[in-house]
PDB file of N, CA and C in Angstrom:
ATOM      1  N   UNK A   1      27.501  43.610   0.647  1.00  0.00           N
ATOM      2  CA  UNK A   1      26.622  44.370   1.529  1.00  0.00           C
ATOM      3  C   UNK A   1      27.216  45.756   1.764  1.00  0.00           C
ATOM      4  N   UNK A   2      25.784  46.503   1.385  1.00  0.00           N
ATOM      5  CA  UNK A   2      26.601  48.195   2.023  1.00  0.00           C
ATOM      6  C   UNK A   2      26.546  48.491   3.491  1.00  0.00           C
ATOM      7  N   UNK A   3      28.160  49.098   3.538  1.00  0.00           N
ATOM      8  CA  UNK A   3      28.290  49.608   5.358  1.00  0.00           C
ATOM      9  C   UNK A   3      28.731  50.693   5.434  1.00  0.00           C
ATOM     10  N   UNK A   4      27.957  51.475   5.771  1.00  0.00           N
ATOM     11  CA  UNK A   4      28.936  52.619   6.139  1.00  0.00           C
ATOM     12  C   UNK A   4      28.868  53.201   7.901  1.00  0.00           C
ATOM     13  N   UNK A   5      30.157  53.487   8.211  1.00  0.00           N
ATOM     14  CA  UNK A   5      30.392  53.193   9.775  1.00  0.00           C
ATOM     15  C   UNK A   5      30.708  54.881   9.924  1.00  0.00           C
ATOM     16  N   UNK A   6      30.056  55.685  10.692  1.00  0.00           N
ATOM     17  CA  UNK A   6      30.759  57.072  11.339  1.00  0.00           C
ATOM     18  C   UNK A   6      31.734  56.947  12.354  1.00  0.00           C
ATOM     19  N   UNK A   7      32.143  58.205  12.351  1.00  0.00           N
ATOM     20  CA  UNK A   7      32.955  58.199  13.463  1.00  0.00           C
ATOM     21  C   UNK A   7      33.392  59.695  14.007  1.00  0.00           C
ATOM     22  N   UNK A   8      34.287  60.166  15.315  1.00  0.00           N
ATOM     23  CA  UNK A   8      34.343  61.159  15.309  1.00  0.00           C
ATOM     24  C   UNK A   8      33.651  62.372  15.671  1.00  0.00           C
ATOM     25  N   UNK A   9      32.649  62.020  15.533  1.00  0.00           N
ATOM     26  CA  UNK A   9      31.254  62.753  17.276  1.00  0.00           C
ATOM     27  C   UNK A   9      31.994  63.451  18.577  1.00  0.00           C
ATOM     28  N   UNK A  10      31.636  64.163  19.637  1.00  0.00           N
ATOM     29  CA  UNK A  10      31.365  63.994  20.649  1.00  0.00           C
ATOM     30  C   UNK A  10      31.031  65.362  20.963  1.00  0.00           C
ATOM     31  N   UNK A  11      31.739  65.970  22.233  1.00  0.00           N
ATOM     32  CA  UNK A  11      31.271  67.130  22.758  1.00  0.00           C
ATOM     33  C   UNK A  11      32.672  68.815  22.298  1.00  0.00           C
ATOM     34  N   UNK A  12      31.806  69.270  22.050  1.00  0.00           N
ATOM     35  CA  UNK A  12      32.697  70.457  21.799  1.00  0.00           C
ATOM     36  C   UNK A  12      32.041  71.679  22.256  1.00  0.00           C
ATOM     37  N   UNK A  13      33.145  73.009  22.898  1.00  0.00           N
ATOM     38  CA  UNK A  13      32.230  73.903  22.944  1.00  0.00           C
ATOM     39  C   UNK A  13      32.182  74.838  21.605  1.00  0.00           C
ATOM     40  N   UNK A  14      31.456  75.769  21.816  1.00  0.00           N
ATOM     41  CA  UNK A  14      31.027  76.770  20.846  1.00  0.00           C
ATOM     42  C   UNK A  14      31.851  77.598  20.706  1.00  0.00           C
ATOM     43  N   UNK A  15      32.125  77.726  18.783  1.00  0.00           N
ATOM     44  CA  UNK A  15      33.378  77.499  18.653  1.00  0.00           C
ATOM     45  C   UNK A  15      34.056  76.762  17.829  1.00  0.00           C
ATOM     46  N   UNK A  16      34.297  75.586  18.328  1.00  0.00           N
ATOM     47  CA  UNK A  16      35.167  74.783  17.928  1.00  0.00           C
ATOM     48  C   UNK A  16      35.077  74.101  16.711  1.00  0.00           C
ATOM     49  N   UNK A  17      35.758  72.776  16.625  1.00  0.00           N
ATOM     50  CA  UNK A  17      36.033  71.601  15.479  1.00  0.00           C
ATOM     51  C   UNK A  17      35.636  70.669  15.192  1.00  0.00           C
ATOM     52  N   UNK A  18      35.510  69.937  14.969  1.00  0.00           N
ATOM     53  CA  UNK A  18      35.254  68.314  14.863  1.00  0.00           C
ATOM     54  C   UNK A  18      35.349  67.944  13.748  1.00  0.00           C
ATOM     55  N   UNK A  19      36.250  66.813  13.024  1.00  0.00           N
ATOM     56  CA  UNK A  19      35.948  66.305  12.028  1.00  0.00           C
ATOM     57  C   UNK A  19      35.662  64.606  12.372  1.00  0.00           C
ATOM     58  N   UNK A  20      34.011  65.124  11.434  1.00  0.00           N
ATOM     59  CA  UNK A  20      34.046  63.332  11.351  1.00  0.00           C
ATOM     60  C   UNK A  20      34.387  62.405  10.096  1.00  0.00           C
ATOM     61  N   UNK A  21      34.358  61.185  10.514  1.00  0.00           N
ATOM     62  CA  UNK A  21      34.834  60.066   8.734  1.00  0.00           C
ATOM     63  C   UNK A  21      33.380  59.171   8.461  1.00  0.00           C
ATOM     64  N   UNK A  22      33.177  58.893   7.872  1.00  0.00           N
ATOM     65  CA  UNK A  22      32.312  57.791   7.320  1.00  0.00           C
ATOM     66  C   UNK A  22      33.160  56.730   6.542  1.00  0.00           C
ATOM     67  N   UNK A  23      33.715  55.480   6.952  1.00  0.00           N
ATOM     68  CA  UNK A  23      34.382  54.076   6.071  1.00  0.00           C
ATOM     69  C   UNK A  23      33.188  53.694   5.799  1.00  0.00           C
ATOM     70  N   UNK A  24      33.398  53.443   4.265  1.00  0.00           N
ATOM     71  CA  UNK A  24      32.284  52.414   3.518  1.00  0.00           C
ATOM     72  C   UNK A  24      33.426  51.349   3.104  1.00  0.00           C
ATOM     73  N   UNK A  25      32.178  50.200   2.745  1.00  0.00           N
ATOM     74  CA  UNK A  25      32.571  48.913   2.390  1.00  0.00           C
ATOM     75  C   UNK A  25      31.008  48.924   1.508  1.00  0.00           C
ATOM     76  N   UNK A  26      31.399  47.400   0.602  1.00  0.00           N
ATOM     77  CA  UNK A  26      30.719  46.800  -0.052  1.00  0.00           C
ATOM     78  C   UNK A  26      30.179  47.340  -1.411  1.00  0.00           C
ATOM     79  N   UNK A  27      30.721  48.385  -2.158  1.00  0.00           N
ATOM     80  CA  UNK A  27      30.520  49.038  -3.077  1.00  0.00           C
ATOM     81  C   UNK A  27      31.788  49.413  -3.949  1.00  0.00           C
ATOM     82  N   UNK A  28      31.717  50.529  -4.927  1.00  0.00           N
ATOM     83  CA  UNK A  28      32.447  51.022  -5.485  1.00  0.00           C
ATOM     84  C   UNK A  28      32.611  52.374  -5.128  1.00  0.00           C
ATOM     85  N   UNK A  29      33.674  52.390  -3.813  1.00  0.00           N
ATOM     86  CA  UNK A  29      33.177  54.148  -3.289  1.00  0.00           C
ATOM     87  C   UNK A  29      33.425  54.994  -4.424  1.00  0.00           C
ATOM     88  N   UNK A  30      34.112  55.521  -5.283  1.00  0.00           N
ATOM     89  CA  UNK A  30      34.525  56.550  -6.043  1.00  0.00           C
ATOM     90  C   UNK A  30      33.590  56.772  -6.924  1.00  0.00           C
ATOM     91  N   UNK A  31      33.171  55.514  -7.013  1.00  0.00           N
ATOM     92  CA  UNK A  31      31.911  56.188  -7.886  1.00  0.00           C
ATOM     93  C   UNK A  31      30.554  56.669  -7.790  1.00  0.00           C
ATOM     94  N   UNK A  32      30.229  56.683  -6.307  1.00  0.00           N
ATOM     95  CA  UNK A  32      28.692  57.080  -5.742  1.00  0.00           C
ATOM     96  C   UNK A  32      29.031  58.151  -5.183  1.00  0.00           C
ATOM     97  N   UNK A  33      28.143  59.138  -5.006  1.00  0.00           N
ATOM     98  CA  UNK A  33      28.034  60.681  -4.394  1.00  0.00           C
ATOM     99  C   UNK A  33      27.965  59.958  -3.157  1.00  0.00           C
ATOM    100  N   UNK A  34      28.418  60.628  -2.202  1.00  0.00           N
ATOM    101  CA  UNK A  34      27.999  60.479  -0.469  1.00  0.00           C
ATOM    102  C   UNK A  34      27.797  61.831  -0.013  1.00  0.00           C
ATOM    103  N   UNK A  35      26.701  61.672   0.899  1.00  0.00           N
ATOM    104  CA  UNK A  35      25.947  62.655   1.617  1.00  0.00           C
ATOM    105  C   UNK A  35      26.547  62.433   3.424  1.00  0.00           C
ATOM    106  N   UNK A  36      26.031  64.035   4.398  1.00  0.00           N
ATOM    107  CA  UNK A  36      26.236  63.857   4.997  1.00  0.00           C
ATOM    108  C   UNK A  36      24.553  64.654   5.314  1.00  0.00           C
ATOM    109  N   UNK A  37      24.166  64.166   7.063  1.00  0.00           N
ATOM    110  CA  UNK A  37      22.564  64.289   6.963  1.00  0.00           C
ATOM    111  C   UNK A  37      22.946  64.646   8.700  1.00  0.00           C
ATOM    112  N   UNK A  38      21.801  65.436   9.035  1.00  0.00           N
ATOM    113  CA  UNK A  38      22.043  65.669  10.355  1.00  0.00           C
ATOM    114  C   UNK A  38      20.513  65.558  11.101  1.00  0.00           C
ATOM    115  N   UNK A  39      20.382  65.207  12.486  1.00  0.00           N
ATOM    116  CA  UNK A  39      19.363  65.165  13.259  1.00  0.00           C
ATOM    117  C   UNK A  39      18.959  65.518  14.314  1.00  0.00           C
ATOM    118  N   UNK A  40      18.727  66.541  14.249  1.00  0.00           N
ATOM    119  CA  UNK A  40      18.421  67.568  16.130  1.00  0.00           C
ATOM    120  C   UNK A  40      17.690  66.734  16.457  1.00  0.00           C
ATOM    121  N   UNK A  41      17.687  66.722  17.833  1.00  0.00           N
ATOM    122  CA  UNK A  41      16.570  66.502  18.838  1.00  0.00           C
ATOM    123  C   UNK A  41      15.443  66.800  18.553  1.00  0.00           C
ATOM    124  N   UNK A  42      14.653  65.944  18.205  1.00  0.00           N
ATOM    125  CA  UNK A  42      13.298  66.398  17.886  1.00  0.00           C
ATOM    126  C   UNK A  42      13.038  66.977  17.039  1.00  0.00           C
ATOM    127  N   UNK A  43      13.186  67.061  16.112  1.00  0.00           N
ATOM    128  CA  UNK A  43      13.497  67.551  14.432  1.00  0.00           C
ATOM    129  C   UNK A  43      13.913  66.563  13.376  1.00  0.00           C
ATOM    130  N   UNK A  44      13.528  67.036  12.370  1.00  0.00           N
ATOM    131  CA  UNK A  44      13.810  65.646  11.037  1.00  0.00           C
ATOM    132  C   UNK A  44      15.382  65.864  10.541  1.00  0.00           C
ATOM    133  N   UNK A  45      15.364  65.103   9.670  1.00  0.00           N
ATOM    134  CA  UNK A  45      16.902  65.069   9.273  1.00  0.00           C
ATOM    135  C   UNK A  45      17.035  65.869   8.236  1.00  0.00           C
ATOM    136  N   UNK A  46      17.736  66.469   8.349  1.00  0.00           N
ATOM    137  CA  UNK A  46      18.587  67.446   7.412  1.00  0.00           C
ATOM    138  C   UNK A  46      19.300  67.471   6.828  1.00  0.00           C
ATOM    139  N   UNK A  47      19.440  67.644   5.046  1.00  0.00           N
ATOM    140  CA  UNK A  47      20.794  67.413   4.572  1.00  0.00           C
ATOM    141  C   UNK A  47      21.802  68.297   4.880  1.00  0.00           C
ATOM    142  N   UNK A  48      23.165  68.010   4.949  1.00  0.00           N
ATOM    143  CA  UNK A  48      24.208  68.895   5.567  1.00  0.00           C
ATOM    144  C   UNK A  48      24.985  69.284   4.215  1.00  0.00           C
ATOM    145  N   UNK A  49      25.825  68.210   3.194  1.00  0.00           N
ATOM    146  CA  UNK A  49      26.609  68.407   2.162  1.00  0.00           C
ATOM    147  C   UNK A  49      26.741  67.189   1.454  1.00  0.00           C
ATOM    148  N   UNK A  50      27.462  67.607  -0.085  1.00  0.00           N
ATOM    149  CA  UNK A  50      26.986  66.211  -0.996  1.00  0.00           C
ATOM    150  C   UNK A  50      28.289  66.675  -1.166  1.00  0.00           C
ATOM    151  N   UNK A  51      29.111  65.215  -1.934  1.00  0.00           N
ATOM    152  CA  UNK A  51      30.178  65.153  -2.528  1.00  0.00           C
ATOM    153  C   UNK A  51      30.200  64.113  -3.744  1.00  0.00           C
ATOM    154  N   UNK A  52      30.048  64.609  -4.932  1.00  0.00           N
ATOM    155  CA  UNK A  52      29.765  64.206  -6.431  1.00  0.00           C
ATOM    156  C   UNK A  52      30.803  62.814  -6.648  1.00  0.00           C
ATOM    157  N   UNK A  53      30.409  61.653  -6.826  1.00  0.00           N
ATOM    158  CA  UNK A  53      31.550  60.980  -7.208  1.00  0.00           C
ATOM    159  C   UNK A  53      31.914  60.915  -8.362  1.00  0.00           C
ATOM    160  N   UNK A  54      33.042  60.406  -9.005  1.00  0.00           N
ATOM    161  CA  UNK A  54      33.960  61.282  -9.987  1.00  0.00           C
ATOM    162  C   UNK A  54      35.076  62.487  -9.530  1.00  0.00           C
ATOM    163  N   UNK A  55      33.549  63.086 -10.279  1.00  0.00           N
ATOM    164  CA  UNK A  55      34.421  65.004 -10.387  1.00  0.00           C
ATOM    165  C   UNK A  55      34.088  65.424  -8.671  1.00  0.00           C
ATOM    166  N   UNK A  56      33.944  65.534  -7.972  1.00  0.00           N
ATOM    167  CA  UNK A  56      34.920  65.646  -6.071  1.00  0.00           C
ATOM    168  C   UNK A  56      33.785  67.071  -6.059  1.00  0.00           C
ATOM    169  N   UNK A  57      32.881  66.584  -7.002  1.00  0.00           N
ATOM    170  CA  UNK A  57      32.017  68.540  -6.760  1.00  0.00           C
ATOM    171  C   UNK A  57      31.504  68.427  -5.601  1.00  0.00           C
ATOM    172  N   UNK A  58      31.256  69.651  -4.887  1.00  0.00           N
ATOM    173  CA  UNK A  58      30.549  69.275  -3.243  1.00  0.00           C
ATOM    174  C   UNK A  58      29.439  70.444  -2.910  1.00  0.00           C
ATOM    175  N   UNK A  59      28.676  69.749  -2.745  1.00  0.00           N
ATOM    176  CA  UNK A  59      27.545  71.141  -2.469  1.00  0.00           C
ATOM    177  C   UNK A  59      26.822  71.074  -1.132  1.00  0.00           C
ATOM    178  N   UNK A  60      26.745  72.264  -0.395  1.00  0.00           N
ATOM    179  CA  UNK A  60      26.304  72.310   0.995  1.00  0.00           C
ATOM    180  C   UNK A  60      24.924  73.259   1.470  1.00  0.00           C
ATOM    181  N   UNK A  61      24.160  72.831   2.784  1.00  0.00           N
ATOM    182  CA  UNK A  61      23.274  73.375   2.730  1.00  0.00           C
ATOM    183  C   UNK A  61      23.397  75.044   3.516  1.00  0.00           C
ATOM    184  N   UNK A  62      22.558  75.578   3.360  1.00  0.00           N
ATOM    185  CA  UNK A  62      23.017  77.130   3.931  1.00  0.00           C
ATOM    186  C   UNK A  62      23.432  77.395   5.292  1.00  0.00           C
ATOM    187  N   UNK A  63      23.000  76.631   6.184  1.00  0.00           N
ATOM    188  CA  UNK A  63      23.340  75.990   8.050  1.00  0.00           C
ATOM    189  C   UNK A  63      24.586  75.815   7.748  1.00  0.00           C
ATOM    190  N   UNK A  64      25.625  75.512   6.994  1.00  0.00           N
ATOM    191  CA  UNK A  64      26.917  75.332   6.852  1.00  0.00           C
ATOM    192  C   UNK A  64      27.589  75.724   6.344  1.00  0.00           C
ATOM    193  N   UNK A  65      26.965  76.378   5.051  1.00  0.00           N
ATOM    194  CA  UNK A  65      27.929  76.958   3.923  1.00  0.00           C
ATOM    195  C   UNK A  65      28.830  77.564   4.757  1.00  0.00           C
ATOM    196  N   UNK A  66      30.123  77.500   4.354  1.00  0.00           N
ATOM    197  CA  UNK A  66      31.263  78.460   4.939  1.00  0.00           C
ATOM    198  C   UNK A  66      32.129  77.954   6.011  1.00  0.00           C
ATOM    199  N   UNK A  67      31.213  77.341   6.522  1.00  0.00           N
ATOM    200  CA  UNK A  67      31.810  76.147   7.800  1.00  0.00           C
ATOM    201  C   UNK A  67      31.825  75.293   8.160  1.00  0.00           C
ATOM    202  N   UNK A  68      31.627  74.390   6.745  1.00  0.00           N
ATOM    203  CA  UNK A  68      31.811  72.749   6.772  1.00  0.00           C
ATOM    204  C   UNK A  68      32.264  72.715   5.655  1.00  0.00           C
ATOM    205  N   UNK A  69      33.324  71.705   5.739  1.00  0.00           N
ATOM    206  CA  UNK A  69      34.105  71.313   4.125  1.00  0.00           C
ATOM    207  C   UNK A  69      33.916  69.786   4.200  1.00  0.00           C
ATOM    208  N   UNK A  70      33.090  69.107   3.039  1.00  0.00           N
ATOM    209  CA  UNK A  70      33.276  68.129   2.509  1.00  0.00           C
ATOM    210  C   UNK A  70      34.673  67.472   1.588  1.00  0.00           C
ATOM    211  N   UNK A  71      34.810  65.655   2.085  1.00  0.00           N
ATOM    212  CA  UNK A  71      35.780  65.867   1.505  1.00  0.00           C
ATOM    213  C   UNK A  71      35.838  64.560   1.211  1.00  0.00           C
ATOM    214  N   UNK A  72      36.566  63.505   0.665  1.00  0.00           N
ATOM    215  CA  UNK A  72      36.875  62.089   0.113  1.00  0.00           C
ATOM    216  C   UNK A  72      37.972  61.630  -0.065  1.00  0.00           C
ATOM    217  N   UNK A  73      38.714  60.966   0.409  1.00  0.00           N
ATOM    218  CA  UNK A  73      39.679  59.989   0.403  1.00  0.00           C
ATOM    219  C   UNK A  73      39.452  58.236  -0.693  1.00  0.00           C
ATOM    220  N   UNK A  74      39.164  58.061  -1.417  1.00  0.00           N
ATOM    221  CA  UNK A  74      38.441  57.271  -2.565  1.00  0.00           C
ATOM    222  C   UNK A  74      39.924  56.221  -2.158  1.00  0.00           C
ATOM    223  N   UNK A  75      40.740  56.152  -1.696  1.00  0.00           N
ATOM    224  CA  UNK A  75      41.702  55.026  -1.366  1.00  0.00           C
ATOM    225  C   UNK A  75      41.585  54.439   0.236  1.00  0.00           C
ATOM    226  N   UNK A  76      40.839  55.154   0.135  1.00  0.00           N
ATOM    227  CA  UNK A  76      40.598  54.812   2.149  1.00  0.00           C
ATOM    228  C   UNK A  76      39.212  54.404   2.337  1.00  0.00           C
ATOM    229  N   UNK A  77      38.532  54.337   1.340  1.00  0.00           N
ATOM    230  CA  UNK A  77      36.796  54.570   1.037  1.00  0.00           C
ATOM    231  C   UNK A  77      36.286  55.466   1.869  1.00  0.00           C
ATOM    232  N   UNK A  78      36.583  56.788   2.658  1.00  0.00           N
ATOM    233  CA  UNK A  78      36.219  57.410   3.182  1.00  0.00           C
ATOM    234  C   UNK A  78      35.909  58.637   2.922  1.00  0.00           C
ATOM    235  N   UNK A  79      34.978  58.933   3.917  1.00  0.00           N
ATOM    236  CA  UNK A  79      34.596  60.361   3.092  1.00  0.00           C
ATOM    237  C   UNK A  79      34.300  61.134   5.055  1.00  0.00           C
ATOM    238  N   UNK A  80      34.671  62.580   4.983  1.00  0.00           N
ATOM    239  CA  UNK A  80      34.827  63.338   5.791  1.00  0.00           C
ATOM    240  C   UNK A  80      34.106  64.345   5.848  1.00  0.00           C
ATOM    241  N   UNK A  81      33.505  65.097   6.955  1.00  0.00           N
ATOM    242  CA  UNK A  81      33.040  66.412   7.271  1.00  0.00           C
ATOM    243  C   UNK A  81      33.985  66.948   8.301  1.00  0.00           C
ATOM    244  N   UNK A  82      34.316  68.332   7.871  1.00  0.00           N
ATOM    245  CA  UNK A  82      35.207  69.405   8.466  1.00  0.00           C
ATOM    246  C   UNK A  82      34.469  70.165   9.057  1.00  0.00           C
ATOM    247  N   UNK A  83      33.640  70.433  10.228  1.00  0.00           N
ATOM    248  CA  UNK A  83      33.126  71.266  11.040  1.00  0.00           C
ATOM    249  C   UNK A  83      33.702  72.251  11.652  1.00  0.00           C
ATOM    250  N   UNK A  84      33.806  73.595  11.749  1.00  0.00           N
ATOM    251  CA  UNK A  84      34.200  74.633  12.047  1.00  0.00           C
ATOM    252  C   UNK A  84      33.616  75.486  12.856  1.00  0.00           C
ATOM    253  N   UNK A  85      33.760  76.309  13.605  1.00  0.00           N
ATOM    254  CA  UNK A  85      32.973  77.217  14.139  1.00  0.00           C
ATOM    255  C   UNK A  85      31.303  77.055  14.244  1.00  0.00           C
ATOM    256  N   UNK A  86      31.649  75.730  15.432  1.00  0.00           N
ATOM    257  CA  UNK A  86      30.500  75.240  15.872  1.00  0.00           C
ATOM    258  C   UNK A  86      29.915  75.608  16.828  1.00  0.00           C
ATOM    259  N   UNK A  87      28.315  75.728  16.448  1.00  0.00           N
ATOM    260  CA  UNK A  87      27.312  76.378  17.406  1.00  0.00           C
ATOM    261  C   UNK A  87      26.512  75.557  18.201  1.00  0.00           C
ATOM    262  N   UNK A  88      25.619  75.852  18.916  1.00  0.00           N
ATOM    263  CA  UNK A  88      24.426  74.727  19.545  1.00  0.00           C
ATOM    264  C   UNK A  88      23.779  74.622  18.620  1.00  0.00           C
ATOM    265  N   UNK A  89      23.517  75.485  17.646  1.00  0.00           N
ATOM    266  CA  UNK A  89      22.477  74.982  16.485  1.00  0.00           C
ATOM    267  C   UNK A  89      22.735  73.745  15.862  1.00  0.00           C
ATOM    268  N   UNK A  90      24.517  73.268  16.048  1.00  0.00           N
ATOM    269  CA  UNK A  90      24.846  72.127  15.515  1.00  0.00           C
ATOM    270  C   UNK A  90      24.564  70.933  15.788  1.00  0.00           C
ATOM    271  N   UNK A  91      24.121  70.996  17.469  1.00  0.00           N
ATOM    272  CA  UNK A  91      24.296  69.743  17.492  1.00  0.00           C
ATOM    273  C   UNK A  91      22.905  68.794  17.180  1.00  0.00           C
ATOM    274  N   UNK A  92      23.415  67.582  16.989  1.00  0.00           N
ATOM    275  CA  UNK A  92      22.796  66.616  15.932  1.00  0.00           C
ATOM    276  C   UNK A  92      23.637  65.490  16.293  1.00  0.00           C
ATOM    277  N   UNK A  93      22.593  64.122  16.240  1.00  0.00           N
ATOM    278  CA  UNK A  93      23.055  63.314  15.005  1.00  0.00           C
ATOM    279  C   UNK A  93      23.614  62.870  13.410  1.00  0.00           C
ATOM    280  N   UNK A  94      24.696  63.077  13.481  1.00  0.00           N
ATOM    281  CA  UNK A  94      25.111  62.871  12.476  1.00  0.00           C
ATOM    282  C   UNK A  94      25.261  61.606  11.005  1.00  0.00           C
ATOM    283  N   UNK A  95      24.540  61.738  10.126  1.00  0.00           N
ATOM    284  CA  UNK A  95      24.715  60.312   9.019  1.00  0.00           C
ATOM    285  C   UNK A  95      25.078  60.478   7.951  1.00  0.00           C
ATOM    286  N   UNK A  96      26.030  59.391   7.561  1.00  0.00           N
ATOM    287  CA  UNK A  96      26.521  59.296   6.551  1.00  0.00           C
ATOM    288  C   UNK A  96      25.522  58.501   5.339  1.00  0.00           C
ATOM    289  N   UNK A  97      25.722  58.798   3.913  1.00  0.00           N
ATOM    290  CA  UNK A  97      24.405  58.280   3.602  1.00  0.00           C
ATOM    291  C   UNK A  97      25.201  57.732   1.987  1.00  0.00           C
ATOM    292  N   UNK A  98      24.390  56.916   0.837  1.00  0.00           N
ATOM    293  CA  UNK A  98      24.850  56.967  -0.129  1.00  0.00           C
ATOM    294  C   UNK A  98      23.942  56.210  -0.872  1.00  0.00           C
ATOM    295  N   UNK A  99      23.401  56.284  -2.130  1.00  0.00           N
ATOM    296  CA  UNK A  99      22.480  55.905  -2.865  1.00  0.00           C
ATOM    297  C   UNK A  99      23.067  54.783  -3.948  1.00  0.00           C
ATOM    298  N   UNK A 100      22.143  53.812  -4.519  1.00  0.00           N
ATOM    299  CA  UNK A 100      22.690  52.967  -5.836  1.00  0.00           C
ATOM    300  C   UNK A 100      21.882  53.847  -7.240  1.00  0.00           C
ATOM    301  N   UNK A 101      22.095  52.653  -7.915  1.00  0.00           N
ATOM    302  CA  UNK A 101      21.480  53.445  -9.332  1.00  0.00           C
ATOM    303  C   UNK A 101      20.314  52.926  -9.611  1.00  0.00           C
ATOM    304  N   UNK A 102      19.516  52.347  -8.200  1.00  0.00           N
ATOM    305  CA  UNK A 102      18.204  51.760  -8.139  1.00  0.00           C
ATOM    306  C   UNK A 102      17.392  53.130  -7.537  1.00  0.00           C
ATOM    307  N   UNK A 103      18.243  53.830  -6.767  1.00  0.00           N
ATOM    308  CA  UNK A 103      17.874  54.404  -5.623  1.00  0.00           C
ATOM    309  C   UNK A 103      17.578  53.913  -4.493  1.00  0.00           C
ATOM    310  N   UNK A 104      18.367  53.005  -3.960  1.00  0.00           N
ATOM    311  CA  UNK A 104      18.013  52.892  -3.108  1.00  0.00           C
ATOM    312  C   UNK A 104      19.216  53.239  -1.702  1.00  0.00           C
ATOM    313  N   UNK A 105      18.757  54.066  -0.423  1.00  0.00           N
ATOM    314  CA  UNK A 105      19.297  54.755  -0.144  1.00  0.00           C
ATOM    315  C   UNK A 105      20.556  54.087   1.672  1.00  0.00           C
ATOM    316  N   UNK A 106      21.008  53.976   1.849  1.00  0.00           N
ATOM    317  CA  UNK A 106      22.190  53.885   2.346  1.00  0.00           C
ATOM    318  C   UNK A 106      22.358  54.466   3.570  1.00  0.00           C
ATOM    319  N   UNK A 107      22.486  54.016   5.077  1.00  0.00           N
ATOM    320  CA  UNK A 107      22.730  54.893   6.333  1.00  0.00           C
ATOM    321  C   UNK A 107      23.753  54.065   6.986  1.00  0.00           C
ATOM    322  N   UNK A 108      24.297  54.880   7.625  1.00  0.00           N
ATOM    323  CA  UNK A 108      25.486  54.495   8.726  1.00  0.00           C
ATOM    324  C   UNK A 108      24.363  54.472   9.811  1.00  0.00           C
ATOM    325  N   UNK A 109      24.919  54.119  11.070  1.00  0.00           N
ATOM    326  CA  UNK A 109      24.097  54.388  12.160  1.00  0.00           C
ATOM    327  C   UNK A 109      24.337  55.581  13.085  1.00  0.00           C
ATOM    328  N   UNK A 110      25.326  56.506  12.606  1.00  0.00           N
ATOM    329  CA  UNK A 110      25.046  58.046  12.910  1.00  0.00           C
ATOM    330  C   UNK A 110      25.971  58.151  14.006  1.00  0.00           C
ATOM    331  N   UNK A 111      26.839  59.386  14.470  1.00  0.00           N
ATOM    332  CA  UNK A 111      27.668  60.066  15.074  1.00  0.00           C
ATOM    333  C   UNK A 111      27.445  61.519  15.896  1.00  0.00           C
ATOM    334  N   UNK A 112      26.969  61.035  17.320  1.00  0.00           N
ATOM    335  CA  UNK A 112      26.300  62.308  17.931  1.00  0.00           C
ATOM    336  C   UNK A 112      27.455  63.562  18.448  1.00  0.00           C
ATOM    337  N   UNK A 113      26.998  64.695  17.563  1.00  0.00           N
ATOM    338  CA  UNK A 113      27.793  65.699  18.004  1.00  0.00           C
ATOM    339  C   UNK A 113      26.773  66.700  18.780  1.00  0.00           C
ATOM    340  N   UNK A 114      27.623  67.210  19.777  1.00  0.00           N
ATOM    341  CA  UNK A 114      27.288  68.220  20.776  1.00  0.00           C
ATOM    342  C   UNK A 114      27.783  68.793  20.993  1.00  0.00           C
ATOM    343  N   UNK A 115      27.234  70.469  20.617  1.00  0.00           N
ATOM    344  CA  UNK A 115      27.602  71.783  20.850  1.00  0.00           C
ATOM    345  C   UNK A 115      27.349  72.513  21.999  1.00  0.00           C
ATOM    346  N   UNK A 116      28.378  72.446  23.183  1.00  0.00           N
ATOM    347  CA  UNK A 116      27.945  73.062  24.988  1.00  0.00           C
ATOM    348  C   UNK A 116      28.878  73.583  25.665  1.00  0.00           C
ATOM    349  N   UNK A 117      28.676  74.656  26.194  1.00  0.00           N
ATOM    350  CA  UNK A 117      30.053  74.996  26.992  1.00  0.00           C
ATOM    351  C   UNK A 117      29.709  74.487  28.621  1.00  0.00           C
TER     352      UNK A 117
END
């Protein structure tokens, strides 16, 4: 069974850091891309950044470019977002996500970050 668990959420002001993790189980992490997906208040979900499994390629959406680093630990089955110079625009629900070779698609149950001074 696939699990993937977040972690690493909470409140920060504007500004700041946060890194979160996503642990998976029940697969072959190194070899599936994992996504990270975000969810304002009242707004749909958004992709945030992909990380290629294999070759570690990582591609991000323009809301982040520059200030989120994707990243993978493939011995820990984990995979990470590096948040940086965080705004209120950030905050969201956060999900970790990951697909098979059916397509069929993969959620954690999400990690609420909040951007407030």
């Amino acid at each position: 069974e696939v699990q993937l668990v977040e972690s690493g959420g909470g409140l920060v002001q504007p500004g700041g850091s946060l890194r979160l993790s996503c642990v998976a189980s029940g697969f072959t992490f190194g070899s599936y891309d994992m996504r990270w997906f975000r969810q304002a208040p009242g707004k749909g979900r958004e992709w945030v950044s992909d990380i290629i499994g294999g070759n570690g390629r990582t591609y991000y959406g323009d809301s982040v470019k520059g200030r989120f680093t994707i990243s993978r630990d493939n011995a820990k089955n984990t995979v990470y977002l590096q948040m940086n110079s965080l705004t209120p625009a950030d905050t969201a629900v956060y999900y970790c996500n990951t697909h098979d070779g059916l397509g069929v698609n993969y959620w954690g149950q999400g990690t609420k970050v909040t951007v407030s001074s």
